[in-house]
N, C-alpha and C. Protein backbone atom coordinates (compact mmCIF):
# COMPACT_ATOMS: atom_id res chain seq x y z
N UNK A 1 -106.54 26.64 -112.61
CA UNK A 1 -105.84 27.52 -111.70
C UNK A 1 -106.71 27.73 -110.46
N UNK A 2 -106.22 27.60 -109.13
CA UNK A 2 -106.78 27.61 -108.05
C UNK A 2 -107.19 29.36 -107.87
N UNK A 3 -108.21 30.25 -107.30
CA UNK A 3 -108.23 31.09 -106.44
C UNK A 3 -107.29 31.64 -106.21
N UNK A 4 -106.98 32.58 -106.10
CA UNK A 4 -105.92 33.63 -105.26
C UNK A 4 -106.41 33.41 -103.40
N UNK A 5 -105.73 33.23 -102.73
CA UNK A 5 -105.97 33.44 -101.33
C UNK A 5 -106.78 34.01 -101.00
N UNK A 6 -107.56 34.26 -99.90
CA UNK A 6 -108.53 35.30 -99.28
C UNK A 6 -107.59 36.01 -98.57
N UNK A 7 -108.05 37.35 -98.25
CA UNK A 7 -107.68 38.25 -97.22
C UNK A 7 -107.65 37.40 -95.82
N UNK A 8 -106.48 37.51 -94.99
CA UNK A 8 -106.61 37.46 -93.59
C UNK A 8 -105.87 38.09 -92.98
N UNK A 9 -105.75 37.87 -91.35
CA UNK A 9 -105.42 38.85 -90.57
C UNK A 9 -106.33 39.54 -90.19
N UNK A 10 -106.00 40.31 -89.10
CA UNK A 10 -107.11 41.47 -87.88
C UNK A 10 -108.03 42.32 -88.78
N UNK A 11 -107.46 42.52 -90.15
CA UNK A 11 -108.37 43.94 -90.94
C UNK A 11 -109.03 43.57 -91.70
N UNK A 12 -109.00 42.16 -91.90
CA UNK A 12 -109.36 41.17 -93.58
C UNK A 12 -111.07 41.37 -93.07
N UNK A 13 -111.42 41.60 -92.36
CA UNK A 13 -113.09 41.71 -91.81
C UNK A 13 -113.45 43.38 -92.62
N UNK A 14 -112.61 44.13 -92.69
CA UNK A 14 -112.91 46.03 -92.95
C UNK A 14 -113.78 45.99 -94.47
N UNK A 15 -114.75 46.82 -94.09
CA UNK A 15 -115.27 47.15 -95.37
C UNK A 15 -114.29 47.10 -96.37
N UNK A 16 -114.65 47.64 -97.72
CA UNK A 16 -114.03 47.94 -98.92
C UNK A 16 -113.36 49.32 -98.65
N UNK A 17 -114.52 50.13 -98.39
CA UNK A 17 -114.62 51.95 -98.04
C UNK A 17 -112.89 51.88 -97.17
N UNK A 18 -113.27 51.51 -95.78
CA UNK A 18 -112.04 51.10 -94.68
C UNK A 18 -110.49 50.61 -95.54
N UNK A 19 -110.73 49.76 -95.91
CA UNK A 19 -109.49 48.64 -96.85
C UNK A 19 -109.07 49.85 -97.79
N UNK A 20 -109.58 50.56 -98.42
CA UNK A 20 -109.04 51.76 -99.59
C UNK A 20 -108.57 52.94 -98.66
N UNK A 21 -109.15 53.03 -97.67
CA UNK A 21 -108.73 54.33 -96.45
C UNK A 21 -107.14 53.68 -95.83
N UNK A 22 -107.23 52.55 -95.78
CA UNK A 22 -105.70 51.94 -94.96
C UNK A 22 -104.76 51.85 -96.13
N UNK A 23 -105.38 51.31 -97.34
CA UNK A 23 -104.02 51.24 -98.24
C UNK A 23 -103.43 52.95 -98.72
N UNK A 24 -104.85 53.56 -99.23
CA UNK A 24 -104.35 55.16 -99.25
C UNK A 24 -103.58 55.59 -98.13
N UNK A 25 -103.71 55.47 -96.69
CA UNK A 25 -102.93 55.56 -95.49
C UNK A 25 -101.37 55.50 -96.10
N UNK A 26 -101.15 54.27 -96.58
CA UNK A 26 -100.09 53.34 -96.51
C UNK A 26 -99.14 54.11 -97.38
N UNK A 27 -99.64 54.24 -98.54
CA UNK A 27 -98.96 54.71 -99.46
C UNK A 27 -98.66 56.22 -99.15
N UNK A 28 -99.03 57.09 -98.23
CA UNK A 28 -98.68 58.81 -97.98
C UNK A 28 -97.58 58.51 -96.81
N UNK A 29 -98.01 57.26 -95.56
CA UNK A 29 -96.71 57.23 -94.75
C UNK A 29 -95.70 56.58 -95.76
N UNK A 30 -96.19 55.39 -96.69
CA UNK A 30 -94.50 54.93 -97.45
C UNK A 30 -93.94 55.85 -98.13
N UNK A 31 -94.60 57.27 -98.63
CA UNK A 31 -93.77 58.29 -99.39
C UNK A 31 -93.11 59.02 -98.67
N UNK A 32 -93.77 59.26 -97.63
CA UNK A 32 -93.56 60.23 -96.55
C UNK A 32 -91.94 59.70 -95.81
N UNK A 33 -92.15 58.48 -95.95
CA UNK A 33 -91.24 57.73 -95.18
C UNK A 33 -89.59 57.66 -95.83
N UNK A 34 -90.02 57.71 -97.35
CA UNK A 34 -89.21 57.84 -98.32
C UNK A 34 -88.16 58.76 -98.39
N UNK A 35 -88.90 59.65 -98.63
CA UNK A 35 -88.82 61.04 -98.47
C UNK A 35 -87.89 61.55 -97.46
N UNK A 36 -88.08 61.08 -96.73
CA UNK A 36 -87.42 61.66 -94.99
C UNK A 36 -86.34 60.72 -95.64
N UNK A 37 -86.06 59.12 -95.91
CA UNK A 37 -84.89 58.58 -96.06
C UNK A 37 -83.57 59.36 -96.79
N UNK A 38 -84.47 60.16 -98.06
CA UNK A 38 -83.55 60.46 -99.08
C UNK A 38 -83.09 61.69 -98.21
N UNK A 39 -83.60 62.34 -97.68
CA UNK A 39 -82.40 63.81 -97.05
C UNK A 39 -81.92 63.16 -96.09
N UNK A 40 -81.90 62.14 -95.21
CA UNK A 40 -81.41 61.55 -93.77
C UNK A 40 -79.82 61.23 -94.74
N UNK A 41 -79.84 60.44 -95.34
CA UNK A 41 -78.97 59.41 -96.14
C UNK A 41 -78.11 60.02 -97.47
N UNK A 42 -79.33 60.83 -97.69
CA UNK A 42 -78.57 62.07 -99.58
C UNK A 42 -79.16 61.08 -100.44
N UNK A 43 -79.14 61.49 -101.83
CA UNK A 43 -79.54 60.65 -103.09
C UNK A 43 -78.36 59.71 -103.82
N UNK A 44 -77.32 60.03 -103.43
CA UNK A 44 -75.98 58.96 -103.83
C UNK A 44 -76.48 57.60 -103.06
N UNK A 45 -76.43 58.02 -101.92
CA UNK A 45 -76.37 57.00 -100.68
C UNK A 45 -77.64 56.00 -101.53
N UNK A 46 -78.92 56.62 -101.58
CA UNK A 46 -79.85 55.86 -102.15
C UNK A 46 -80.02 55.08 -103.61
N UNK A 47 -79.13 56.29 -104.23
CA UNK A 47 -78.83 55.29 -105.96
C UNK A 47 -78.32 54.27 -105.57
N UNK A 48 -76.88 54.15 -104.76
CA UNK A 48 -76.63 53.06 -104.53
C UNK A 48 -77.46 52.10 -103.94
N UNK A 49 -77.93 51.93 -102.99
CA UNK A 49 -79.07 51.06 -102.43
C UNK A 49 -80.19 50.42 -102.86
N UNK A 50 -80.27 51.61 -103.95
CA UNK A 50 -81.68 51.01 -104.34
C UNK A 50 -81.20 50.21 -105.95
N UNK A 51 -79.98 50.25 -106.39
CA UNK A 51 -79.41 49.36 -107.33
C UNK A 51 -79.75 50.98 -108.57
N UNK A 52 -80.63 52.37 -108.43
CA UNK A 52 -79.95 53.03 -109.80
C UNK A 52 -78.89 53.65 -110.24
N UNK A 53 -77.70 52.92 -109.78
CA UNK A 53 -76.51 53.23 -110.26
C UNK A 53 -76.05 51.99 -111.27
N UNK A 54 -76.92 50.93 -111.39
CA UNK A 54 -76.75 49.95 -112.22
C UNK A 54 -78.17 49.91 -113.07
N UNK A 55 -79.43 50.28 -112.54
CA UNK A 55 -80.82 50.18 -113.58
C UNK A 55 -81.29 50.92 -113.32
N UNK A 56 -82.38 51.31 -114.20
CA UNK A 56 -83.07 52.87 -114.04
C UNK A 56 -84.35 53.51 -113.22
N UNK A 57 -84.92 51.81 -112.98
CA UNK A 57 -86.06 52.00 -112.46
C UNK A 57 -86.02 51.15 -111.19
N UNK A 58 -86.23 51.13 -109.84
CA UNK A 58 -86.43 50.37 -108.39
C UNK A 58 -87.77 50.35 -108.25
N UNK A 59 -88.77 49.48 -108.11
CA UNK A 59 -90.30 49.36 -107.73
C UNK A 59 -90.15 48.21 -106.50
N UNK A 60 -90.55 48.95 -105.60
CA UNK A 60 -90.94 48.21 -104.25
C UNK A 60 -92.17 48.10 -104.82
N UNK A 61 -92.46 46.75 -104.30
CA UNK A 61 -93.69 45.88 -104.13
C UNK A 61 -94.03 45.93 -102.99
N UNK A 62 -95.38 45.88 -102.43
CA UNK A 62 -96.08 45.40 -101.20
C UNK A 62 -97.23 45.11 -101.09
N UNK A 63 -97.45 43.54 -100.58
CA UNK A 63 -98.62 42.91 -100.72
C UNK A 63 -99.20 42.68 -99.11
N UNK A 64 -100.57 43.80 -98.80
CA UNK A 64 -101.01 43.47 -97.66
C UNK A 64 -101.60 42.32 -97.64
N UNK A 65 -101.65 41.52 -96.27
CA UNK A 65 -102.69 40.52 -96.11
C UNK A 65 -103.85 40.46 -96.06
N UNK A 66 -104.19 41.59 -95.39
CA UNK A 66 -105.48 42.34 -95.17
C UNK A 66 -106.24 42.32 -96.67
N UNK A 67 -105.98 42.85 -97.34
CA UNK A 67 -106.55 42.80 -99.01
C UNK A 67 -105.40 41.92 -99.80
N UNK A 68 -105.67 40.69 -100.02
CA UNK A 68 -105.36 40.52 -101.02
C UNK A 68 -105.11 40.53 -102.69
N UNK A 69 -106.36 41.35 -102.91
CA UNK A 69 -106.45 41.51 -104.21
C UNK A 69 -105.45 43.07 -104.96
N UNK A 70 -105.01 43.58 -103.78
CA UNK A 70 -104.33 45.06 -104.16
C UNK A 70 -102.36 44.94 -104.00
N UNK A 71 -101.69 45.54 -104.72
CA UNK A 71 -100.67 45.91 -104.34
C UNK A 71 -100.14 47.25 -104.35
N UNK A 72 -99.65 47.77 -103.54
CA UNK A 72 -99.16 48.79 -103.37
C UNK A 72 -97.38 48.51 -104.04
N UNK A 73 -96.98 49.96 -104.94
CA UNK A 73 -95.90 49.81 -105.95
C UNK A 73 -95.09 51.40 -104.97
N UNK A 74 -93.96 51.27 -105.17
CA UNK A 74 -92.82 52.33 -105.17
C UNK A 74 -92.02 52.81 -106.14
N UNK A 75 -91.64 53.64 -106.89
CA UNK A 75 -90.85 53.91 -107.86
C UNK A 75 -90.20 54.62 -107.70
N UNK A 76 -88.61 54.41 -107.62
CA UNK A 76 -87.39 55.44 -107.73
C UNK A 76 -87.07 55.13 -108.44
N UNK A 77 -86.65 56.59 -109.14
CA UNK A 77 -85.87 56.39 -110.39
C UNK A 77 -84.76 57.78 -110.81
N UNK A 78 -83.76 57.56 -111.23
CA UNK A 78 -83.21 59.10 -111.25
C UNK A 78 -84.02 59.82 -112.67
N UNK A 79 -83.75 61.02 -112.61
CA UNK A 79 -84.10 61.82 -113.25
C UNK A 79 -83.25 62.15 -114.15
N UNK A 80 -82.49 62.92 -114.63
CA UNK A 80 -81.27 62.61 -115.64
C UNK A 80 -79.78 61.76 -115.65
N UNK A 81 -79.97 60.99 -116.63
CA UNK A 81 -79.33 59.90 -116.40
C UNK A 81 -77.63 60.82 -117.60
N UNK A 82 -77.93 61.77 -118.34
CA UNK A 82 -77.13 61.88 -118.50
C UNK A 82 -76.20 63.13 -117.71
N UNK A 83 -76.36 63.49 -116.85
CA UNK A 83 -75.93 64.29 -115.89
C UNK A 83 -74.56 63.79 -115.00
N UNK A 84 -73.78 63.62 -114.35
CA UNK A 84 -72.92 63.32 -113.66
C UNK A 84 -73.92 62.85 -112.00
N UNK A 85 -73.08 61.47 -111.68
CA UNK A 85 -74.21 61.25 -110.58
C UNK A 85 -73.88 61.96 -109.41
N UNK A 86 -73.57 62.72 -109.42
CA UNK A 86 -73.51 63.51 -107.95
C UNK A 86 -74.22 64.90 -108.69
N UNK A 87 -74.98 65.15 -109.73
CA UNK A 87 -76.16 65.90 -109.89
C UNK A 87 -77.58 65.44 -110.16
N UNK A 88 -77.64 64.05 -110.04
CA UNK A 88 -78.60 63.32 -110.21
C UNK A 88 -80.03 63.56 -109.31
N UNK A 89 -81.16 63.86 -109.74
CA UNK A 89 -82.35 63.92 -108.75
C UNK A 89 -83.26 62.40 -108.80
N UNK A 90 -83.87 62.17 -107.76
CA UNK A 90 -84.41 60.88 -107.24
C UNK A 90 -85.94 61.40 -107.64
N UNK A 91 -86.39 61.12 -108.72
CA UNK A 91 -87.55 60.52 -108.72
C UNK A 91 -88.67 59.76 -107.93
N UNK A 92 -89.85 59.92 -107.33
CA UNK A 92 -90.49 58.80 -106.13
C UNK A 92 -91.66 58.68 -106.74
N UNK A 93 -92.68 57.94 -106.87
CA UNK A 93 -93.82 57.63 -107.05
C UNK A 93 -94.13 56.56 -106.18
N UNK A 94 -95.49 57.18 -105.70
CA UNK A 94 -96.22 55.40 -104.83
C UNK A 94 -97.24 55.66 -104.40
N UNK A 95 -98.39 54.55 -105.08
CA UNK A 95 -99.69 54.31 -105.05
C UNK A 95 -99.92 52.76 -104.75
N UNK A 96 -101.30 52.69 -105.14
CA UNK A 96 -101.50 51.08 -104.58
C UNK A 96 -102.42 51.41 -105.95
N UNK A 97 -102.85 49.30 -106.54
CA UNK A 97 -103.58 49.22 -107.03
C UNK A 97 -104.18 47.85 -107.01
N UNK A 98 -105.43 47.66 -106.89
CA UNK A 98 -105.89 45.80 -108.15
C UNK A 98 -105.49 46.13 -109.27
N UNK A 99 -105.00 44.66 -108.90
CA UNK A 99 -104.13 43.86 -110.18
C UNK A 99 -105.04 42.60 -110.63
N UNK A 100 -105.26 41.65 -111.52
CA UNK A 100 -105.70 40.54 -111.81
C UNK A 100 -104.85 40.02 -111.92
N UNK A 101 -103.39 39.98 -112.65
CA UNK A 101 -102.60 39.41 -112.23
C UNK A 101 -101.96 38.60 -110.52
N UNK A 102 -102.76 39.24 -109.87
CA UNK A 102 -102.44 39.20 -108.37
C UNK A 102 -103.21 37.41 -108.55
N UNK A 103 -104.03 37.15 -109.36
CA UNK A 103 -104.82 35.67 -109.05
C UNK A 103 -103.90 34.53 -109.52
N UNK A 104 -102.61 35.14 -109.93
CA UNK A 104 -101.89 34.05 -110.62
C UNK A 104 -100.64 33.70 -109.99
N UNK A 105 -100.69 34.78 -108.68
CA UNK A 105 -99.27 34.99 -107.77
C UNK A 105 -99.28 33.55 -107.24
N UNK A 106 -98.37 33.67 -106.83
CA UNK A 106 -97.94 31.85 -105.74
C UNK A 106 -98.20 32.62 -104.03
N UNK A 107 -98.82 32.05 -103.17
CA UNK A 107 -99.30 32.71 -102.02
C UNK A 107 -97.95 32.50 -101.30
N UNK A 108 -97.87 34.04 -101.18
CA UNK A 108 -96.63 34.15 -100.07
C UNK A 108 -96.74 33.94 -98.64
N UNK A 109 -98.14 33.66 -98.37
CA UNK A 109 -98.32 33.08 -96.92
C UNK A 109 -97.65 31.79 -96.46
N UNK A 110 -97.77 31.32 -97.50
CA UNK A 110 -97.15 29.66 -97.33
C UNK A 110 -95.74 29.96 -96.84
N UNK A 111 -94.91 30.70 -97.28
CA UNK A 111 -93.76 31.14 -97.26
C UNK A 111 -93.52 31.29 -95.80
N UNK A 112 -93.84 32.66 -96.17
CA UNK A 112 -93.58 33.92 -94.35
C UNK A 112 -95.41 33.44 -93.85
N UNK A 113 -95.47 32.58 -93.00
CA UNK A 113 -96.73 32.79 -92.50
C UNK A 113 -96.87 33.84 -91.64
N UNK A 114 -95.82 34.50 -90.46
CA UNK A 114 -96.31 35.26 -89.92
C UNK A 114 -95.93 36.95 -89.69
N UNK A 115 -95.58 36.56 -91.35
CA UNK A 115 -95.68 38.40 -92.12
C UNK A 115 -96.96 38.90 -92.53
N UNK A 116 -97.14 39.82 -92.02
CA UNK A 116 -98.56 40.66 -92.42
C UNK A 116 -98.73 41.44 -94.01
N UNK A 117 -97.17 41.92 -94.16
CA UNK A 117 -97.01 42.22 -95.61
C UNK A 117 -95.76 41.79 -96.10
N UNK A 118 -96.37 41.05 -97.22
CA UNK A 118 -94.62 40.93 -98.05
C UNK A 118 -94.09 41.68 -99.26
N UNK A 119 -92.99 42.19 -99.18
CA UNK A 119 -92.19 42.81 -99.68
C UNK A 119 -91.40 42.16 -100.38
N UNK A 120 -91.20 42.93 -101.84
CA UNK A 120 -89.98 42.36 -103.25
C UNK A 120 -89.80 43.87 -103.86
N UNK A 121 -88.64 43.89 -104.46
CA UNK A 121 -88.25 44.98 -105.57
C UNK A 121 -87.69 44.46 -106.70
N UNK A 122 -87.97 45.19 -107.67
CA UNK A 122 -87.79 44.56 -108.93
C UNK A 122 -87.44 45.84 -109.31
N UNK A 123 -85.83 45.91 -110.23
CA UNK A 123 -85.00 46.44 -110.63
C UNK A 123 -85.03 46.47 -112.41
N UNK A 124 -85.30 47.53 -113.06
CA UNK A 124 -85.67 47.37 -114.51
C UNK A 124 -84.41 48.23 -114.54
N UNK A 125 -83.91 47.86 -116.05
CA UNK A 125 -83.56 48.66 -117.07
C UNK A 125 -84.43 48.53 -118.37
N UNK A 126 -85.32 49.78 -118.71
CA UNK A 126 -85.56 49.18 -120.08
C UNK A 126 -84.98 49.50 -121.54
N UNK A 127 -84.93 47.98 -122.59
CA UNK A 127 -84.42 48.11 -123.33
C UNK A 127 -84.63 49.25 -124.43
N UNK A 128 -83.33 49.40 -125.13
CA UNK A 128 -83.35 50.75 -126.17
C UNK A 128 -81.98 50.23 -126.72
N UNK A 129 -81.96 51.19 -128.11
CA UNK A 129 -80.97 51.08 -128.77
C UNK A 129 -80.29 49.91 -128.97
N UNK A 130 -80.91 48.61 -129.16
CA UNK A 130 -79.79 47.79 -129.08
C UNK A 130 -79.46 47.20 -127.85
N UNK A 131 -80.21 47.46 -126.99
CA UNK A 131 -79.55 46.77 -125.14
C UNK A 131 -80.06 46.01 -125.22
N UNK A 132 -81.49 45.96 -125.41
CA UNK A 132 -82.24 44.85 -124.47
C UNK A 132 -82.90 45.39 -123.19
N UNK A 133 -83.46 44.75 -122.58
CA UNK A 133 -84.00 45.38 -120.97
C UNK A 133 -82.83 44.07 -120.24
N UNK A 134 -82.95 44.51 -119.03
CA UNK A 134 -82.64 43.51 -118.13
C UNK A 134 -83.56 44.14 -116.39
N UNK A 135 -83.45 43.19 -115.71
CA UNK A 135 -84.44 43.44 -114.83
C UNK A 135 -83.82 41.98 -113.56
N UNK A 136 -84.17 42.62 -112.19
CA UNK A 136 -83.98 41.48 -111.20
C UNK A 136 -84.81 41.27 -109.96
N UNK A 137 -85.09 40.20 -109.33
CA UNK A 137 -85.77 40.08 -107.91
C UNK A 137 -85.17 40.51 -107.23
N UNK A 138 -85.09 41.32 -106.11
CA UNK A 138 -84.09 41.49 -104.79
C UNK A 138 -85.39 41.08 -103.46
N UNK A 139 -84.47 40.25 -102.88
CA UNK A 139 -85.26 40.62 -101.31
C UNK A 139 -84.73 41.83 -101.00
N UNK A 140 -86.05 42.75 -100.09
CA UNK A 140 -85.81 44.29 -99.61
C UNK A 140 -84.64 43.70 -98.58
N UNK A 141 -83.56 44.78 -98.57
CA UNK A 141 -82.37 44.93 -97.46
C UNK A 141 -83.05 44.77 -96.39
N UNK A 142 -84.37 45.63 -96.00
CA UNK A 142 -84.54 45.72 -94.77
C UNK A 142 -85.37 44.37 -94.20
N UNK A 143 -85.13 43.36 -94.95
CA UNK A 143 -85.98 42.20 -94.39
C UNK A 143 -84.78 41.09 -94.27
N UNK A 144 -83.56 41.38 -94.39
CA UNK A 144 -82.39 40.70 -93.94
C UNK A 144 -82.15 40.87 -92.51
N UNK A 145 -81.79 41.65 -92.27
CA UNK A 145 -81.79 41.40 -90.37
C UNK A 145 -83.09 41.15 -90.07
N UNK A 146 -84.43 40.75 -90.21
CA UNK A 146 -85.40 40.26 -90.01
C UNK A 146 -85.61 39.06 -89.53
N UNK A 147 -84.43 38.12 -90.86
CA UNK A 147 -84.23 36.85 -91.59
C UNK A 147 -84.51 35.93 -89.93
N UNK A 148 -85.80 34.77 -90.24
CA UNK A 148 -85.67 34.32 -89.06
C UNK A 148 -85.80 32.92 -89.56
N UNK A 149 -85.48 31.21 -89.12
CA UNK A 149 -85.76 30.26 -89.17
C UNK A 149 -86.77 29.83 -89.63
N UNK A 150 -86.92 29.34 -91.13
CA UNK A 150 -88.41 28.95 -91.32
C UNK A 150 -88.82 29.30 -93.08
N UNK A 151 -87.99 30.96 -93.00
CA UNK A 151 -88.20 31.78 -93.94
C UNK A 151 -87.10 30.87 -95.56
N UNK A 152 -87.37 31.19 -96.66
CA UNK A 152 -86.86 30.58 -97.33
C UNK A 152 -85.22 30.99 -97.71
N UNK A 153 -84.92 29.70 -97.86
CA UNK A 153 -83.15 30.42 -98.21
C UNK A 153 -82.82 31.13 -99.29
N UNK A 154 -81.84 31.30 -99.53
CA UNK A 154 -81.54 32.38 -100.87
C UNK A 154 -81.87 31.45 -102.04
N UNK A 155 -81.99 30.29 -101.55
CA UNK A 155 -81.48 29.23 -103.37
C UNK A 155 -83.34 29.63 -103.49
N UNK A 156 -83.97 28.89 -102.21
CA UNK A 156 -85.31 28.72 -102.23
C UNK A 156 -86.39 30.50 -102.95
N UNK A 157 -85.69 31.41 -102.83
CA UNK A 157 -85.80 32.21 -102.48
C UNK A 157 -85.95 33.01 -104.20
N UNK A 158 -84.89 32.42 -104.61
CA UNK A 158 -84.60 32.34 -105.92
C UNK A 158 -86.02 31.41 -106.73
N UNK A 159 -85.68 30.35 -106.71
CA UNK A 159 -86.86 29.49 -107.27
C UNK A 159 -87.94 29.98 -106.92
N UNK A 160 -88.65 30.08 -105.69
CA UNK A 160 -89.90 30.97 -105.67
C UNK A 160 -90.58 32.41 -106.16
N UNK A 161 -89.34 33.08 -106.02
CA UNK A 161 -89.79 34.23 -106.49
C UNK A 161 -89.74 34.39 -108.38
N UNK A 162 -88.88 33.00 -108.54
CA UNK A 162 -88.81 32.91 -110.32
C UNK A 162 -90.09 32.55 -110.87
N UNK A 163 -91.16 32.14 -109.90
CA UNK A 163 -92.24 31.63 -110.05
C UNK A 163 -93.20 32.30 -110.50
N UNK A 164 -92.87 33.70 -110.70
CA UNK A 164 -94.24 34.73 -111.25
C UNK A 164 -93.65 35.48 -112.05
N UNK A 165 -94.46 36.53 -112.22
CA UNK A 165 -93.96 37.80 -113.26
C UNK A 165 -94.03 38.91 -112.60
N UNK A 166 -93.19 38.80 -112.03
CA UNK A 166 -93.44 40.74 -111.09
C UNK A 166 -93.00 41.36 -111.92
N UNK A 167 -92.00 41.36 -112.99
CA UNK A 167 -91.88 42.34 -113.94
C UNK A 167 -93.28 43.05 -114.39
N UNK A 168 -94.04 42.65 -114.57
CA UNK A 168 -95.35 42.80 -115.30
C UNK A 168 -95.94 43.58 -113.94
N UNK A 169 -96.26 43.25 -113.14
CA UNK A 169 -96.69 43.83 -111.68
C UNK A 169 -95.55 45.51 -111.66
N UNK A 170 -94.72 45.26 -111.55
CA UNK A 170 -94.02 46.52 -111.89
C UNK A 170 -93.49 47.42 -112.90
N UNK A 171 -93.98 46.93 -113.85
CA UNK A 171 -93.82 47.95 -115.17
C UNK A 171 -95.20 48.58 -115.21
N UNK A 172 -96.38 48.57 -114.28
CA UNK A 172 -97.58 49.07 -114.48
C UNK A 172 -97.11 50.27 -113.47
N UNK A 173 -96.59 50.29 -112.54
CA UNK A 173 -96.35 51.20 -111.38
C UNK A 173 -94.77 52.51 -112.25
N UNK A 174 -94.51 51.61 -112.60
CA UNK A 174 -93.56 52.41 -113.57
C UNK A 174 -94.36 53.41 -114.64
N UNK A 175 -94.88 52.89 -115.36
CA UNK A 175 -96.36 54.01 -116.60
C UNK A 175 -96.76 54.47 -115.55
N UNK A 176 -97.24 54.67 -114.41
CA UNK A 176 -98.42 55.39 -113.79
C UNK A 176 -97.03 56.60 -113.42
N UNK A 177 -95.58 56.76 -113.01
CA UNK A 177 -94.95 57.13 -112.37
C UNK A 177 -94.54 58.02 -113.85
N UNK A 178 -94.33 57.54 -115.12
CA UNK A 178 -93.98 58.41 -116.09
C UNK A 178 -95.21 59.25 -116.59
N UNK A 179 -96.65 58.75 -116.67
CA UNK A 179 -97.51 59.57 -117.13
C UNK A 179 -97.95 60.46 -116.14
N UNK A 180 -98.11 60.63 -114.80
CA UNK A 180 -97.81 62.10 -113.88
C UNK A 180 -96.53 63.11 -114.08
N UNK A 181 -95.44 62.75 -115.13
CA UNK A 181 -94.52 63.88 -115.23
C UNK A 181 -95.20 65.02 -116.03
């Protein structure tokens, strides 16, 4: 197995100290940012969007260039599921972490070369009673009007991203989001 990529880009030079100060940054504006979405929009508006009106758990992924070895995770999730969804509360969690798994990713640079961070969500239900789990890749909505020449197509898009285990990458951000309740 080859190396995981090196850090590049303008910040890939920042101390360690610096690199933990920008991702901590990252993660108070992405909550912050969150946050402001869910009263702009309401929490219906967002179950729907974020797919928990069909699974229970949404984890945004985000992989800076700057550090490669860290990802920063998002977690929405509703809060009582047996409630009627127009009493439903939105759940948020989001931190960053190293992963070792991160050495086994397929480099998304190759991909988007001139994205600074790339973005995936991965949609869990987990199994109980007899279900099973089920779980999916989404490209983030907000990187569709983005969509520019170059970038991979949906088929491609598909096959590449089938290429790893982000489930595993996001069921860790999920435990960190249930053991703070």
């Amino acid at each position: 197995m080859n190396a995981y990529p090196s850090a590049t880009g303008s910040l890939a030079h920042l101390s360690e100290v610096e690199k933990k100060k920008r991702l901590d940054a990252m993660v108070r504006l992405w909550q912050s940012e969150t946050e402001r979405r869910v009263k702009r929009e309401g929490q219906q508006a967002m179950i729907g969007a974020m797919g928990l009106d069909e699974y229970r758990y949404a984890v945004w992924l985000r992989f800076p260039e700057w550090e490669r070895s860290a990802v920063l995770g998002q977690v929405l999730a509703r809060r009582e599921l047996q409630k009627p969804a127009s009493e439903h509360s939105l759940l948020l969690s989001s931190n960053w972490r190293h992963d070792p798994l991160l050495k086994a990713m397929p480099d998304w640079k190759l991909h988007l070369p001139n994205e600074t961070v790339f973005n995936i969500t991965v949609r869990i239900t987990p199994g109980g009673l007899g279900e099973g789990s089920k779980w999916a890749v989404v490209m983030p909505r907000e990187m569709i009007p983005r969509y520019k020449s170059g970038w991979p197509t949906q088929r491609e898009w598909v096959a590449w991203t089938g290429a790893f285990d982000w489930l595993s990458l996001a069921v860790g951000f999920v435990r960190t989001m249930l053991d703070t309740l």
